[in-house]
PDB file of N, CA and C in Angstrom:
ATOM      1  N   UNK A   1     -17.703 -10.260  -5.467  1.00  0.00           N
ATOM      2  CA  UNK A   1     -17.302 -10.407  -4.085  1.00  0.00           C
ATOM      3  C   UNK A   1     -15.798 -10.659  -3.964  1.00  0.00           C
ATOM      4  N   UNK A   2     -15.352 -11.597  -4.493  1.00  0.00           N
ATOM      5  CA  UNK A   2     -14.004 -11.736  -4.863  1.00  0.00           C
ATOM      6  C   UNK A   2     -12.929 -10.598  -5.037  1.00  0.00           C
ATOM      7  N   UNK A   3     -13.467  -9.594  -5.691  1.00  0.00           N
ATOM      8  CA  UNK A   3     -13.145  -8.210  -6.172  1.00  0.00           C
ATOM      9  C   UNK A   3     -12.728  -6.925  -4.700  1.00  0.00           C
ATOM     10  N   UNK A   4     -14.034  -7.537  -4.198  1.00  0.00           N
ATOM     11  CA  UNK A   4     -13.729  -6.726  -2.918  1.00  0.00           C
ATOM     12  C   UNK A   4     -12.996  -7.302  -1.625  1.00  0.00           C
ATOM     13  N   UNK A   5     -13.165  -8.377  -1.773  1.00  0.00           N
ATOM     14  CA  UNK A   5     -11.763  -9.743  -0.773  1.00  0.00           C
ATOM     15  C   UNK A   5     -10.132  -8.738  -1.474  1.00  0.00           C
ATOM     16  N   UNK A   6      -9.995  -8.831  -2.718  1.00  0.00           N
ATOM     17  CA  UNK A   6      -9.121  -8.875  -3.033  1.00  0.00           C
ATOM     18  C   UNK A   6      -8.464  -7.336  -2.703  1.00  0.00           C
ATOM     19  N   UNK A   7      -9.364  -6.456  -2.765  1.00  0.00           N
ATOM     20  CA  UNK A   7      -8.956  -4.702  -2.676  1.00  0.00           C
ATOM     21  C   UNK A   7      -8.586  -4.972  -0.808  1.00  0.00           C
ATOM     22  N   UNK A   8      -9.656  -5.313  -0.272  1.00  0.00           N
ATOM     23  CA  UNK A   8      -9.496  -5.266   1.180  1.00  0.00           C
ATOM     24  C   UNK A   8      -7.951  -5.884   1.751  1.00  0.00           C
ATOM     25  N   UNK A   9      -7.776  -7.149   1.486  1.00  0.00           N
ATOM     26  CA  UNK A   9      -6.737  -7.519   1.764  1.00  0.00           C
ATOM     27  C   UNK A   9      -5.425  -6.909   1.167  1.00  0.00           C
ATOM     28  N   UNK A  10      -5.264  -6.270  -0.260  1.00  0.00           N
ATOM     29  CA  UNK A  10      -4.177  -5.474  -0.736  1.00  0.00           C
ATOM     30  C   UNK A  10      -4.334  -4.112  -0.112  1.00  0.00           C
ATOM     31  N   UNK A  11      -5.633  -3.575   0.044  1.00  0.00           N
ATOM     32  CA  UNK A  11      -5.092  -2.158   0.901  1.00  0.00           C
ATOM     33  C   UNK A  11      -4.477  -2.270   2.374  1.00  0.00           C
ATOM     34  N   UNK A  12      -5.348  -3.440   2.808  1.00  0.00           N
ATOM     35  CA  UNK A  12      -4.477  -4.304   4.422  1.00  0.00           C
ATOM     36  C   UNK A  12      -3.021  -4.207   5.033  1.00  0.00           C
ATOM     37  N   UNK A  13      -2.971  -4.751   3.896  1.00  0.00           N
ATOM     38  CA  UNK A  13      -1.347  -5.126   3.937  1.00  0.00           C
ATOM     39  C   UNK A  13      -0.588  -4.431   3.114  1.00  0.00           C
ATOM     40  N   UNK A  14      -1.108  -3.678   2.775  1.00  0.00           N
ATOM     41  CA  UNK A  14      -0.017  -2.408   1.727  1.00  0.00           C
ATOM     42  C   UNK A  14       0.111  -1.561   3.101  1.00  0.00           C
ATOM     43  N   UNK A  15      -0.983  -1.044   3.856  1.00  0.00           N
ATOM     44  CA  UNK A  15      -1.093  -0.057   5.333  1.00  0.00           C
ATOM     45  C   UNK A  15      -0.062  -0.111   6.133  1.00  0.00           C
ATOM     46  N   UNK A  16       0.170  -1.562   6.219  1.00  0.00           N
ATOM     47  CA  UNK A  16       0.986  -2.381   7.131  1.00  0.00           C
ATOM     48  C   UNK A  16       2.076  -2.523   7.108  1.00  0.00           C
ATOM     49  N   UNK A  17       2.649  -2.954   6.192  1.00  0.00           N
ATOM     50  CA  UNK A  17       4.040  -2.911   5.642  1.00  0.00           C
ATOM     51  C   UNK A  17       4.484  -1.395   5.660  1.00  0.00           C
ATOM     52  N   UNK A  18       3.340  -0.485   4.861  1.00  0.00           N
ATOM     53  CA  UNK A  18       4.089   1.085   4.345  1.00  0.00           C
ATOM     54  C   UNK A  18       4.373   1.634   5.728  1.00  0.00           C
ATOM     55  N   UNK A  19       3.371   1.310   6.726  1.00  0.00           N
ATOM     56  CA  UNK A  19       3.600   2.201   8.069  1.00  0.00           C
ATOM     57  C   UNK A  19       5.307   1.055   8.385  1.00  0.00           C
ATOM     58  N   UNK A  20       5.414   0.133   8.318  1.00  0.00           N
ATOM     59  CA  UNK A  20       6.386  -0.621   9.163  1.00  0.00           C
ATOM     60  C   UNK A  20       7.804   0.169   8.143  1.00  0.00           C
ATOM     61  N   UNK A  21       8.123   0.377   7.198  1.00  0.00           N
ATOM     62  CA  UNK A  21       8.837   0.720   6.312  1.00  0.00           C
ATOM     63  C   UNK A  21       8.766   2.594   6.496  1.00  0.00           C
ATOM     64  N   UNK A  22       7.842   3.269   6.317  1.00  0.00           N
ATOM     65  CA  UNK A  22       8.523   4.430   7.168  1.00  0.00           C
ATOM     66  C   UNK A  22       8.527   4.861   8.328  1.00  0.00           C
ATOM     67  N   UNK A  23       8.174   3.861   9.501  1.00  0.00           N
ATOM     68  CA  UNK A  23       9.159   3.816  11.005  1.00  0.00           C
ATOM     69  C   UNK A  23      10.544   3.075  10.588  1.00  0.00           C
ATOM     70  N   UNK A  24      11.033   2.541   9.474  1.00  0.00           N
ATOM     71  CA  UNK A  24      12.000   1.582   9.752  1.00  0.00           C
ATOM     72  C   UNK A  24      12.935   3.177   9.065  1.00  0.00           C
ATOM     73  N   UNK A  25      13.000   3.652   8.097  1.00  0.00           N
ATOM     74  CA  UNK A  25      13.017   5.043   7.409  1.00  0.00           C
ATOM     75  C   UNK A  25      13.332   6.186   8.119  1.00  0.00           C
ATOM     76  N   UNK A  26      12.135   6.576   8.908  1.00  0.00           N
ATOM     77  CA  UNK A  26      12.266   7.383   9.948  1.00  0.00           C
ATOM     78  C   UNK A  26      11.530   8.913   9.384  1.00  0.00           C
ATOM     79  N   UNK A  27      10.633   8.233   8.190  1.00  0.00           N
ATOM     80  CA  UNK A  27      10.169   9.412   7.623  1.00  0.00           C
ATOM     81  C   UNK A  27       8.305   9.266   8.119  1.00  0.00           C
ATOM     82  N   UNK A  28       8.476  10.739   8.258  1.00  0.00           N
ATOM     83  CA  UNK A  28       7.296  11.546   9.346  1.00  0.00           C
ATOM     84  C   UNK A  28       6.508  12.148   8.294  1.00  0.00           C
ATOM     85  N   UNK A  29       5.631  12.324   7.685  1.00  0.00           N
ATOM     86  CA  UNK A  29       4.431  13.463   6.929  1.00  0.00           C
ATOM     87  C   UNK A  29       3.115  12.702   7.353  1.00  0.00           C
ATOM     88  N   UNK A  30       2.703  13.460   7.448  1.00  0.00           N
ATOM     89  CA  UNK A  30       0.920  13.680   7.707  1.00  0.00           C
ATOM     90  C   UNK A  30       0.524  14.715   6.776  1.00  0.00           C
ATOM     91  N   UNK A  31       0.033  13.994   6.300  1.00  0.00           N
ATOM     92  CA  UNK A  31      -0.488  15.243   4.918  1.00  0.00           C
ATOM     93  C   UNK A  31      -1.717  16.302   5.208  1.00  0.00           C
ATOM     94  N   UNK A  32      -2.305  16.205   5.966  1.00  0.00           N
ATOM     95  CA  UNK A  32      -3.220  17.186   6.546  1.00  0.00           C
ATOM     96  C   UNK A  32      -3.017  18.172   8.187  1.00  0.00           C
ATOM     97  N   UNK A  33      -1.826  17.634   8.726  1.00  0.00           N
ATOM     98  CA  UNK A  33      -1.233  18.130   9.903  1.00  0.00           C
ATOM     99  C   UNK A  33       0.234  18.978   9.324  1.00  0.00           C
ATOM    100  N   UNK A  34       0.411  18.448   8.527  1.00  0.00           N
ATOM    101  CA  UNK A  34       2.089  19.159   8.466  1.00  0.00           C
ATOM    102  C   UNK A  34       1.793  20.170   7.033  1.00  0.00           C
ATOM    103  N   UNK A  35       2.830  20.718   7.275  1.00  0.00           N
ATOM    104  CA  UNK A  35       2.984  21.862   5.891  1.00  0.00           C
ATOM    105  C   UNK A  35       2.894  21.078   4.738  1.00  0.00           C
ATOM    106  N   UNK A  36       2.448  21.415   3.702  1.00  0.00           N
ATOM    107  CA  UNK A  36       1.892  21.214   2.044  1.00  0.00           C
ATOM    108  C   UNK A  36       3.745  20.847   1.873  1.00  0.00           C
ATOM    109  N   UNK A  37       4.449  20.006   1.839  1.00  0.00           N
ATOM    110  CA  UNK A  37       5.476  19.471   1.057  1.00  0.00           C
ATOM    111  C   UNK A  37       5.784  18.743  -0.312  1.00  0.00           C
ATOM    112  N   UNK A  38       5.647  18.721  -1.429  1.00  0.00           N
ATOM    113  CA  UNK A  38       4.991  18.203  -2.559  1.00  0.00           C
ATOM    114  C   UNK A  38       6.164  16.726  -2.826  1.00  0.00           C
ATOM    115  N   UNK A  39       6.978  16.991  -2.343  1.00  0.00           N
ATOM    116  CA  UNK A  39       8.434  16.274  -2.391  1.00  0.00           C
ATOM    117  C   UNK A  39       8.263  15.223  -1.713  1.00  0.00           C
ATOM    118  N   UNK A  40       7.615  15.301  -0.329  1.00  0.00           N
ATOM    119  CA  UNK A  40       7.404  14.234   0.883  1.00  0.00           C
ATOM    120  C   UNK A  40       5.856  13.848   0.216  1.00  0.00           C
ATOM    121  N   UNK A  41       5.400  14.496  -0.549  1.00  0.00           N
ATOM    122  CA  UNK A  41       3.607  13.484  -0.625  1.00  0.00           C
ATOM    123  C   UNK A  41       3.976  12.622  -1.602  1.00  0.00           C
ATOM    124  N   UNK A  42       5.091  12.846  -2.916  1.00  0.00           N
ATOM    125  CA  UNK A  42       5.404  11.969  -3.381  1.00  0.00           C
ATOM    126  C   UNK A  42       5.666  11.110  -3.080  1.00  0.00           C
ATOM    127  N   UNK A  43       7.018  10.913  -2.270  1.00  0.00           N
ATOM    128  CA  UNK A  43       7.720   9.963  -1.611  1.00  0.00           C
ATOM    129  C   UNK A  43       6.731   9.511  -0.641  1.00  0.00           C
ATOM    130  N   UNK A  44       5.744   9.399  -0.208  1.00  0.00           N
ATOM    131  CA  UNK A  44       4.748   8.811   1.153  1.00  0.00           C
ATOM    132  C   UNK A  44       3.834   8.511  -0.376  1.00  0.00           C
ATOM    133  N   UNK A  45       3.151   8.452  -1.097  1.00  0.00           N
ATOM    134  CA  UNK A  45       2.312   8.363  -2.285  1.00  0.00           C
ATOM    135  C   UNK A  45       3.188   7.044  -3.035  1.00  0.00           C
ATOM    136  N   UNK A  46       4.055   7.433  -3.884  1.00  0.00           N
ATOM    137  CA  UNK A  46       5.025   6.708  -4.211  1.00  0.00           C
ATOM    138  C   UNK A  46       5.456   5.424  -3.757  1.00  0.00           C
ATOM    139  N   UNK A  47       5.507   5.527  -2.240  1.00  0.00           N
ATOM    140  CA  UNK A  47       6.091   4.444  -1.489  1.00  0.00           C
ATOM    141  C   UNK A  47       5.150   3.077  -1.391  1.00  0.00           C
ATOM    142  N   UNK A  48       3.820   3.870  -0.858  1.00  0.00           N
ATOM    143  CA  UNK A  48       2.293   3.220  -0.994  1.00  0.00           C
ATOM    144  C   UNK A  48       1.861   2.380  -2.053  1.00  0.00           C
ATOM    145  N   UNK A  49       2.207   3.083  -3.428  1.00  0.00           N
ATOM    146  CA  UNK A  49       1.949   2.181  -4.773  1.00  0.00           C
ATOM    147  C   UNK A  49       2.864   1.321  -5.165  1.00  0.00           C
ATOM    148  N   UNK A  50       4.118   1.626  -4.593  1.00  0.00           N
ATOM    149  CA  UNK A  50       4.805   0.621  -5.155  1.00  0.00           C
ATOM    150  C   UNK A  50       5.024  -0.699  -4.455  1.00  0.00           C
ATOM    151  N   UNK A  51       4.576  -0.323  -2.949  1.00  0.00           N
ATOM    152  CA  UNK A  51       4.131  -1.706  -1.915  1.00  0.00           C
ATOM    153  C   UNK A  51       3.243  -2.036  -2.160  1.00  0.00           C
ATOM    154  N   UNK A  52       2.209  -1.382  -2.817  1.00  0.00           N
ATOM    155  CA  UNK A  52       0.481  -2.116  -3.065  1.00  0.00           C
ATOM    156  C   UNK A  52       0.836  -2.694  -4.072  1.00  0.00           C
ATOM    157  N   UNK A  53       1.408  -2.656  -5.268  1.00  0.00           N
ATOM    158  CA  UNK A  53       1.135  -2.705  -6.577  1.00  0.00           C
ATOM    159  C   UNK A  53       1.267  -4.881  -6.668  1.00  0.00           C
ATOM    160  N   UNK A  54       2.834  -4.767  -6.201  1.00  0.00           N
ATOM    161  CA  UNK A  54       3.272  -6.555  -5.992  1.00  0.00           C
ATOM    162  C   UNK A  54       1.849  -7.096  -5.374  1.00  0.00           C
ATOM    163  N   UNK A  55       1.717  -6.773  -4.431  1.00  0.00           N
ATOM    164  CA  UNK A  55       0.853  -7.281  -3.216  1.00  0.00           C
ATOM    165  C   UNK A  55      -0.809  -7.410  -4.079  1.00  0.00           C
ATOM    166  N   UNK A  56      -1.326  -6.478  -4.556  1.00  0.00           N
ATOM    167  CA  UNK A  56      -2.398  -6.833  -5.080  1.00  0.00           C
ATOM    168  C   UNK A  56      -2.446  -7.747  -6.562  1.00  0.00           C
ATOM    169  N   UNK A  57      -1.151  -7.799  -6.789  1.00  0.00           N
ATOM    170  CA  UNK A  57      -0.827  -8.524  -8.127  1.00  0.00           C
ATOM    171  C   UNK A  57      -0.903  -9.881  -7.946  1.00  0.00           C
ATOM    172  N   UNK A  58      -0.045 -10.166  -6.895  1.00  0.00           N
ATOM    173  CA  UNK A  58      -0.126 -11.819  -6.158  1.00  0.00           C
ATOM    174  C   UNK A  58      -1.288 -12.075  -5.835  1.00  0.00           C
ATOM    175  N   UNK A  59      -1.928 -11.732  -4.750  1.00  0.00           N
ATOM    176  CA  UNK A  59      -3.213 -11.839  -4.279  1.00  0.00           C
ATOM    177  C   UNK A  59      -3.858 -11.933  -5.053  1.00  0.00           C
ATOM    178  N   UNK A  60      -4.507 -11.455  -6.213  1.00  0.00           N
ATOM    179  CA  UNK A  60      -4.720 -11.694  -7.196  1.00  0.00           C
ATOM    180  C   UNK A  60      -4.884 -12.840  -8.018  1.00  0.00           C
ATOM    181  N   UNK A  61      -3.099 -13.704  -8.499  1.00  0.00           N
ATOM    182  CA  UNK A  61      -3.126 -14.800  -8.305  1.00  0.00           C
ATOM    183  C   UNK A  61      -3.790 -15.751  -8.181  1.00  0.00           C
ATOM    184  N   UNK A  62      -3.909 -15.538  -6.808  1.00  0.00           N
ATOM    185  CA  UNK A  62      -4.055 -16.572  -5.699  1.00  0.00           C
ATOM    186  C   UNK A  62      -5.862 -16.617  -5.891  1.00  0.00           C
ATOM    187  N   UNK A  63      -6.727 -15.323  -5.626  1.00  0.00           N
ATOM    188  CA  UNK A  63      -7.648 -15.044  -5.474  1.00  0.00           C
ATOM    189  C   UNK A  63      -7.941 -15.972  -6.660  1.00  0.00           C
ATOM    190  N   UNK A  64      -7.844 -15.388  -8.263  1.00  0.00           N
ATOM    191  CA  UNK A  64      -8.355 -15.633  -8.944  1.00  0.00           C
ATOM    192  C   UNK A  64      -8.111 -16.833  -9.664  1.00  0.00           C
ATOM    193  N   UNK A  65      -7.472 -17.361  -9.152  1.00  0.00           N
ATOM    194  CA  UNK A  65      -6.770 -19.006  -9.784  1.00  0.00           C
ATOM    195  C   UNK A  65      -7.945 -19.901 -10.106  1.00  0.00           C
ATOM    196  N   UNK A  66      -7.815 -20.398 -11.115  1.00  0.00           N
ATOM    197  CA  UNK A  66      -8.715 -21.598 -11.714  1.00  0.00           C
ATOM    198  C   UNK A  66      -8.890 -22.956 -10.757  1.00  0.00           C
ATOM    199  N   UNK A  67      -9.549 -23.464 -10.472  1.00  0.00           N
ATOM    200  CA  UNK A  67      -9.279 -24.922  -9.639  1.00  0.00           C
ATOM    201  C   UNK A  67      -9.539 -26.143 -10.749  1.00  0.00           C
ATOM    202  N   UNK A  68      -8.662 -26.767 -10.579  1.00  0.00           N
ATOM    203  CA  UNK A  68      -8.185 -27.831 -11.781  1.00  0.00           C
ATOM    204  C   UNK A  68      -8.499 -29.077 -11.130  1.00  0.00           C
TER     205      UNK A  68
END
């Protein structure tokens, strides 16, 4: 259960941030509306993992911490 607390809240807030960061950017792809760009799925792909990656690492942490 823990496992799935922990995915939910890192995909949460990875969504959140990535959308707030490319309005702040000003970068536009929709990967199923716009032309096949392989350059922009990176960079929108890319951007996603590297905001999830911290975020589920901490949480993590936190989630899985021992109580002493």
């Amino acid at each position: 259960m823990k496992g799935f607390i922990l995915g939910i809240i890192s995909v949460f807030l990875t969504v959140i941030i990535h959308e707030g960061v490319l309005s702040l950017i000003g970068f536009n792809y929709a990967l199923f509306s716009d032309e096949f760009n392989f350059l922009s799925l990176l960079v929108d792909l890319g951007l996603f993992v590297a905001i999830f990656m911290p975020i589920y690492l901490v949480a993590k942490k936190f989630i899985f911490r021992k109580a002493h």
